[in-house]
N, C-alpha and C. Protein backbone atom coordinates (compact mmCIF):
# COMPACT_ATOMS: atom_id res chain seq x y z
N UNK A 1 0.84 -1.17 0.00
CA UNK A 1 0.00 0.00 0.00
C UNK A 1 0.89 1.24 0.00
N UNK A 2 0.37 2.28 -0.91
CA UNK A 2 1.03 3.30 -0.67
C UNK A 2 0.62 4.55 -0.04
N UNK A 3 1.96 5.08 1.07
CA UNK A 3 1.01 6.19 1.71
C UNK A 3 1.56 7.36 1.24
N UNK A 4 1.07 8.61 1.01
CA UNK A 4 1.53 9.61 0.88
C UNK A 4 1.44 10.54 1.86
N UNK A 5 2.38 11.66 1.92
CA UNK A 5 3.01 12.32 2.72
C UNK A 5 2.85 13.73 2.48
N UNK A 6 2.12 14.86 3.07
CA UNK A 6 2.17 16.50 2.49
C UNK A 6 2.93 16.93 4.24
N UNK A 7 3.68 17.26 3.63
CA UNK A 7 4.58 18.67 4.20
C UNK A 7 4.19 19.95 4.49
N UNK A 8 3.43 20.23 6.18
CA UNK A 8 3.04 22.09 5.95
C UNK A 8 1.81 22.28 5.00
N UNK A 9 1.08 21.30 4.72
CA UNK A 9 -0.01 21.96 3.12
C UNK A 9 0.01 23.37 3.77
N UNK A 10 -0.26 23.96 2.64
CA UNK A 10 -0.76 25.59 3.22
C UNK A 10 -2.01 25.82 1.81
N UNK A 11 -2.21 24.92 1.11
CA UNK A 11 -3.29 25.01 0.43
C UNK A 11 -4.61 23.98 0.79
N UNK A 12 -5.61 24.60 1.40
CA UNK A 12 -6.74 23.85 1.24
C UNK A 12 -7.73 22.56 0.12
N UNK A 13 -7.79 23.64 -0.53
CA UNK A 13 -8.02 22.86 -1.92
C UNK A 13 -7.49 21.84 -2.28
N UNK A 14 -6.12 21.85 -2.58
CA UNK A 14 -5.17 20.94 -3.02
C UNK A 14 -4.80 19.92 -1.63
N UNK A 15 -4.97 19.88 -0.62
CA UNK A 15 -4.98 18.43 0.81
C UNK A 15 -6.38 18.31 0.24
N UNK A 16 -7.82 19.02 0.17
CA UNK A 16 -8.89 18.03 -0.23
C UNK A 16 -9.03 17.15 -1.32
N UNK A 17 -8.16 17.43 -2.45
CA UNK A 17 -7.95 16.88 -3.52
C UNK A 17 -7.75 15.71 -3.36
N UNK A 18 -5.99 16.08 -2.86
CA UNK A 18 -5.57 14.70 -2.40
C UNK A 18 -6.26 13.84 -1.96
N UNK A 19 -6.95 13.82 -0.28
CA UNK A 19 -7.77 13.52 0.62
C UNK A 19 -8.76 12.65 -0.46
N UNK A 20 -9.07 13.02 -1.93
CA UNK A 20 -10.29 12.57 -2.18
C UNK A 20 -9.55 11.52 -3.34
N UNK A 21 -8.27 11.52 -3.50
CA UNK A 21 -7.47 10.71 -4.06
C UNK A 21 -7.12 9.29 -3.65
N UNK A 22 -6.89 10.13 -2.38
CA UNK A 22 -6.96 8.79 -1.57
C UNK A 22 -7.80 7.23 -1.26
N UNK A 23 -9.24 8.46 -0.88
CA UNK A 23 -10.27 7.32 -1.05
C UNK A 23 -10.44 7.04 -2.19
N UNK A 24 -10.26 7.23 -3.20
CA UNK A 24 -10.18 6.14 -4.38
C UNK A 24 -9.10 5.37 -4.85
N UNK A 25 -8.10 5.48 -4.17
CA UNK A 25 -7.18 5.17 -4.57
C UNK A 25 -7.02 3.84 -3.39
N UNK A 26 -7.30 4.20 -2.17
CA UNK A 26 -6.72 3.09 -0.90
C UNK A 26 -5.40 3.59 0.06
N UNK A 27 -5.23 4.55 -0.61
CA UNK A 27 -3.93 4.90 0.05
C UNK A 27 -3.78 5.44 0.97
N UNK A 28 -2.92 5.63 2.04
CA UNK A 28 -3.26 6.41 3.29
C UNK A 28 -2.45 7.79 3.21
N UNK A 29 -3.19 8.36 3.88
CA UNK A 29 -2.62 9.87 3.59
C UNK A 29 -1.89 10.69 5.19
N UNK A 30 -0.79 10.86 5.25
CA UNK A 30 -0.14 11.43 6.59
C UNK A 30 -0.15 13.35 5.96
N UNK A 31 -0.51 14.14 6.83
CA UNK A 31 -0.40 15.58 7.32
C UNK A 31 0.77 15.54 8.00
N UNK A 32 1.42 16.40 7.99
CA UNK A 32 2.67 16.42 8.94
C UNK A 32 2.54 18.21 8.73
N UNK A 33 2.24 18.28 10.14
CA UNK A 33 2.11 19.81 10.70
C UNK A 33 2.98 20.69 10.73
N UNK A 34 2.86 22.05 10.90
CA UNK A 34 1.60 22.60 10.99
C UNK A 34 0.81 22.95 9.50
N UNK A 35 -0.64 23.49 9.79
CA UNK A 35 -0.73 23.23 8.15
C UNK A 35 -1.21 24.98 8.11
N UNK A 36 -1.13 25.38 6.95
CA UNK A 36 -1.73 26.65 6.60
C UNK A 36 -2.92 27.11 6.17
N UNK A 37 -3.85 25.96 7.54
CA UNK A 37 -5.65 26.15 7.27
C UNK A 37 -5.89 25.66 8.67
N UNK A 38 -6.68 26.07 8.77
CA UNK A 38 -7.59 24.73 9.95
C UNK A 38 -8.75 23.48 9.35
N UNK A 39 -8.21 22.28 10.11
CA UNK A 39 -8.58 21.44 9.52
C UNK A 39 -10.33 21.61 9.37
N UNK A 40 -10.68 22.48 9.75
CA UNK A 40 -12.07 22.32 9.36
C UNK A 40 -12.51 23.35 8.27
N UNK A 41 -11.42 23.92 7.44
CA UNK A 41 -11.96 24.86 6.80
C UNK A 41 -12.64 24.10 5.98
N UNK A 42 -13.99 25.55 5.22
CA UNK A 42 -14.92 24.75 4.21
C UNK A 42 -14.35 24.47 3.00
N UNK A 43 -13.31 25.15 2.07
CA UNK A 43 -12.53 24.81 0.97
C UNK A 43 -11.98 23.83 1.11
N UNK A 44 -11.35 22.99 2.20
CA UNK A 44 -10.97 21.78 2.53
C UNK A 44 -11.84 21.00 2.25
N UNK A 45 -13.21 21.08 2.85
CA UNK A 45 -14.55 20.17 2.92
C UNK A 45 -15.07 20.20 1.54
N UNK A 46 -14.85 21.21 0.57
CA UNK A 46 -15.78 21.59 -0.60
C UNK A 46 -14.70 20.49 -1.68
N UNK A 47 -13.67 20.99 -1.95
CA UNK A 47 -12.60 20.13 -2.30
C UNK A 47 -12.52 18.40 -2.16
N UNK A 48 -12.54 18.18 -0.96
CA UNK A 48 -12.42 16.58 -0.56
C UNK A 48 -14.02 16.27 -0.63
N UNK A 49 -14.97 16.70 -1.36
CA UNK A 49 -16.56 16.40 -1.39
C UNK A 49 -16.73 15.26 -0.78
N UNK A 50 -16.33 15.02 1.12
CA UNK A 50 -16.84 14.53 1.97
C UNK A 50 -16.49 12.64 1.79
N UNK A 51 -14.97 12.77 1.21
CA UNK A 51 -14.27 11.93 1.19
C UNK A 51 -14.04 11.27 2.44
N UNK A 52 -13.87 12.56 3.14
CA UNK A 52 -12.78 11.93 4.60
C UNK A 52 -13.30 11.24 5.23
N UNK A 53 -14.49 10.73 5.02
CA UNK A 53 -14.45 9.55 6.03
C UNK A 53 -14.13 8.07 5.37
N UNK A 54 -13.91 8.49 4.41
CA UNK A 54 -13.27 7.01 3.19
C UNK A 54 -11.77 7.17 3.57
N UNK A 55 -11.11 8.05 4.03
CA UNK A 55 -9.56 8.20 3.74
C UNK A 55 -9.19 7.77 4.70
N UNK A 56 -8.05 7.22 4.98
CA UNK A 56 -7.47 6.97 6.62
C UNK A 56 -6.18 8.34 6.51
N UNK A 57 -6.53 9.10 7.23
CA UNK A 57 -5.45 10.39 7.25
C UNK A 57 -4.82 10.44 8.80
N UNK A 58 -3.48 10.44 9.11
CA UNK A 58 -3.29 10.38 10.20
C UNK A 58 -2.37 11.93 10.41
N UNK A 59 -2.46 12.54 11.40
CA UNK A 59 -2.10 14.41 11.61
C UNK A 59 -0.43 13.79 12.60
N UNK A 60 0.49 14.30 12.09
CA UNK A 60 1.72 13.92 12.83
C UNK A 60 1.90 15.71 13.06
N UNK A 61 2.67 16.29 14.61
CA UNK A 61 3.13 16.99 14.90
C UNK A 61 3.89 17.85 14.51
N UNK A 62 5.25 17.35 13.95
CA UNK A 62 6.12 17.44 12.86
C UNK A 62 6.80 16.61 12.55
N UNK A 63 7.76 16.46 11.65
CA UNK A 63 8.66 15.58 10.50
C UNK A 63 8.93 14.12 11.50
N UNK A 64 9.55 14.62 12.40
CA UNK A 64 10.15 13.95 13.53
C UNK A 64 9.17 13.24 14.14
N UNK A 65 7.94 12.81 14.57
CA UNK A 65 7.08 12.32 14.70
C UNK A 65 6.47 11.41 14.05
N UNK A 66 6.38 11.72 12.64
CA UNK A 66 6.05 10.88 11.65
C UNK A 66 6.72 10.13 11.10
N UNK A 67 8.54 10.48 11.34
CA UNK A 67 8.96 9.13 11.01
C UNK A 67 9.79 8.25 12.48
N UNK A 68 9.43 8.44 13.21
CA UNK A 68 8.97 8.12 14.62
C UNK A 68 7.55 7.07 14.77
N UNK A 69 6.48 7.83 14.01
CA UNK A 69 5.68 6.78 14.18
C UNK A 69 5.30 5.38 12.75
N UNK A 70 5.73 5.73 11.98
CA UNK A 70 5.63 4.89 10.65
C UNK A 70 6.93 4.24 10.48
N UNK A 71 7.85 5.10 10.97
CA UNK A 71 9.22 4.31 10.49
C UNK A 71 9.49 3.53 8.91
N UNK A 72 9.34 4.59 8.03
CA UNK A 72 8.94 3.98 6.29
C UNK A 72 10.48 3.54 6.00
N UNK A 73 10.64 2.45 4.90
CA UNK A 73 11.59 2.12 4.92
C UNK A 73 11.94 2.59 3.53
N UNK A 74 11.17 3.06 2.61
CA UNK A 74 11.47 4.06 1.54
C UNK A 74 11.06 5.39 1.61
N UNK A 75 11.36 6.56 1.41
CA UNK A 75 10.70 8.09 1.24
C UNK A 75 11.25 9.15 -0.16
N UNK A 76 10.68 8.82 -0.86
CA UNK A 76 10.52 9.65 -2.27
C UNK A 76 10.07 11.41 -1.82
């Protein structure tokens, strides 16, 4: 399975995209903070057209956390 990884998003639109990529795709999607929205903005929600509960998205702190908690053994 492949998971993908956004860095800081600071675009809304484009994490709902993704987010809605995901659930069709299977893939899991990691946030790695901080981001340049709040996760509840509506361009987030309008974007990911109510994907997220199909996606498995997990919110890591920062960099250091996330590969702390996944420990990936490849990173593109």
């Amino acid at each position: 399975m492949l998971n993908i990884v956004l860095y800081e998003p600071e675009i809304p639109p484009n994490t709902g995209n993704i987010i809605r990529l995901c659930a069709n795709t299977g893939f899991r999607l990691h946030i790695i903070e901080p981001m340049g929205f709040a996760w509840d903005d509506k361009r987030l929600r309008r974007a990911g057209l109510d994907y997220h509960e199909f996606t498995a998205v997990t919110r890591h702190h920062d960099f250091r956390a996330f590969l702390e908690a996944e420990n990936p053994q490849r990173l593109f």
